[in-house]
C-alpha atoms as a PDB file:
ATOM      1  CA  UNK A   1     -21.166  11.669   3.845  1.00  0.00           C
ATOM      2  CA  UNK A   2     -18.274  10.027   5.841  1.00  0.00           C
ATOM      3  CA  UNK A   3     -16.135  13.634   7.006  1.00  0.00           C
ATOM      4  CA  UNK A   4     -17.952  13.893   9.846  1.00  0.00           C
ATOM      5  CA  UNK A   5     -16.956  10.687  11.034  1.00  0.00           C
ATOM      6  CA  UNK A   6     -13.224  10.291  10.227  1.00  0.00           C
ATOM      7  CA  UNK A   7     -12.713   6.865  11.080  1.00  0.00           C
ATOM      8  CA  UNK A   8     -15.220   5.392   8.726  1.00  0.00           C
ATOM      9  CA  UNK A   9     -13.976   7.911   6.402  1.00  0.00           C
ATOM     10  CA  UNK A  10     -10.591   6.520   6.128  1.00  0.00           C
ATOM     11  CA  UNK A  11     -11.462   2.882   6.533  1.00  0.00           C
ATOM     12  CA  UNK A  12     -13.854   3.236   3.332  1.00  0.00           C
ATOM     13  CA  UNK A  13     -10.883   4.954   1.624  1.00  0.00           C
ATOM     14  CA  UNK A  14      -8.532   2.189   2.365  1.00  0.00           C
ATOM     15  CA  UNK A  15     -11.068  -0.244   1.105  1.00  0.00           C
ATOM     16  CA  UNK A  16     -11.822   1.720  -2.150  1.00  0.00           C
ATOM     17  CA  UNK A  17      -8.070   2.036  -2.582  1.00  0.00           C
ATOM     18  CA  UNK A  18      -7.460  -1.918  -2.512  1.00  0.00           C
ATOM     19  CA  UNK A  19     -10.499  -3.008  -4.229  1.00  0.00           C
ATOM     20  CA  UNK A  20      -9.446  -0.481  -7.438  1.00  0.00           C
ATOM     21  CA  UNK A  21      -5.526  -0.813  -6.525  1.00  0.00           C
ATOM     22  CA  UNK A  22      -4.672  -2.739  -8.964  1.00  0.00           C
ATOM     23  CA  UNK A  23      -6.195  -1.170 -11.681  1.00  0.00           C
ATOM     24  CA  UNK A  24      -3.533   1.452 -11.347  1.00  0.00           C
ATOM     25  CA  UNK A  25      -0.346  -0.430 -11.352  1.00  0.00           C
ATOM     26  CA  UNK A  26       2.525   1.325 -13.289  1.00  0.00           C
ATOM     27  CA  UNK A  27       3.670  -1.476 -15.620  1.00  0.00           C
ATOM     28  CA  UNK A  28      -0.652  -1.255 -17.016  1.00  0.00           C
ATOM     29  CA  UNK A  29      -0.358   2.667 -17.319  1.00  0.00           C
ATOM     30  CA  UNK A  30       3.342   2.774 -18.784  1.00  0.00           C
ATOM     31  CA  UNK A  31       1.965  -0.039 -21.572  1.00  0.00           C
ATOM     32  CA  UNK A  32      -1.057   2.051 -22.190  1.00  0.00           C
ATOM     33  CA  UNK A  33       1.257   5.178 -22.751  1.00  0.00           C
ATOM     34  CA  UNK A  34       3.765   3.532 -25.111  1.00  0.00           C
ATOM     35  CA  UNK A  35       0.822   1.971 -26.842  1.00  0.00           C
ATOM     36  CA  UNK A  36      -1.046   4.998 -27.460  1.00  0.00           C
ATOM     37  CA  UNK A  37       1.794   7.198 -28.088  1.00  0.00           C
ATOM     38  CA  UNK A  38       4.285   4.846 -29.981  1.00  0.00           C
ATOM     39  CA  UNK A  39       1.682   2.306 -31.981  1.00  0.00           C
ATOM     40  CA  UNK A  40      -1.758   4.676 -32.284  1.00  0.00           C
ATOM     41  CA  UNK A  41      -5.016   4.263 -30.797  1.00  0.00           C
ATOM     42  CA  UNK A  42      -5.867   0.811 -32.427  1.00  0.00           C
ATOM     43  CA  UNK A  43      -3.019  -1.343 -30.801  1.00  0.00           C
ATOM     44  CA  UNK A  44      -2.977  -0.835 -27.253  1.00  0.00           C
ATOM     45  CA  UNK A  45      -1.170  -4.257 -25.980  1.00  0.00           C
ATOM     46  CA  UNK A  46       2.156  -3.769 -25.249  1.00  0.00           C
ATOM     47  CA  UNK A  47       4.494  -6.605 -23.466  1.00  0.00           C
ATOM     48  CA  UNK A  48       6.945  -4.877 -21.471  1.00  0.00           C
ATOM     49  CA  UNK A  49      10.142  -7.185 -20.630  1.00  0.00           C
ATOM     50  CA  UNK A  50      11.377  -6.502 -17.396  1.00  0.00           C
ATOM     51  CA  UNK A  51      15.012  -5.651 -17.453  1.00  0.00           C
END
C-alpha cells in the first residue's frame, strides 16, 4: 500500500509506533511474565517496586 511511496510509508509507521507505544513498555510485559509464570493464569497484576 505505502512501499511505493517511502515517505508516507515511514511517517505512518512512526505514527502507528506512538499511538501503540505504550502498550509495549517493559515494566507491563516483565509484570505480565512474572504474573503468568510465577502466580498462574488467574492473577496477572503484579506491582513491580523499582529498585
Amino acid at each position: 500500500m505505502f512501499y511505493a511511496n517511502r515517505p508516507v510509508f515511514i511517517e505512518v509507521m512512526r505514527h502507528a509506533i506512538a499511538l501503540n507505544g505504550s502498550s509495549f513498555n517493559t515494566q507491563r510485559i516483565v509484570g505480565r511474565y512474572a504474573a503468568r509464570a510465577y502466580l498462574g493464569e488467574g492473577r496477572t497484576r503484579v506491582v513491580l517496586q523499582r529498585w
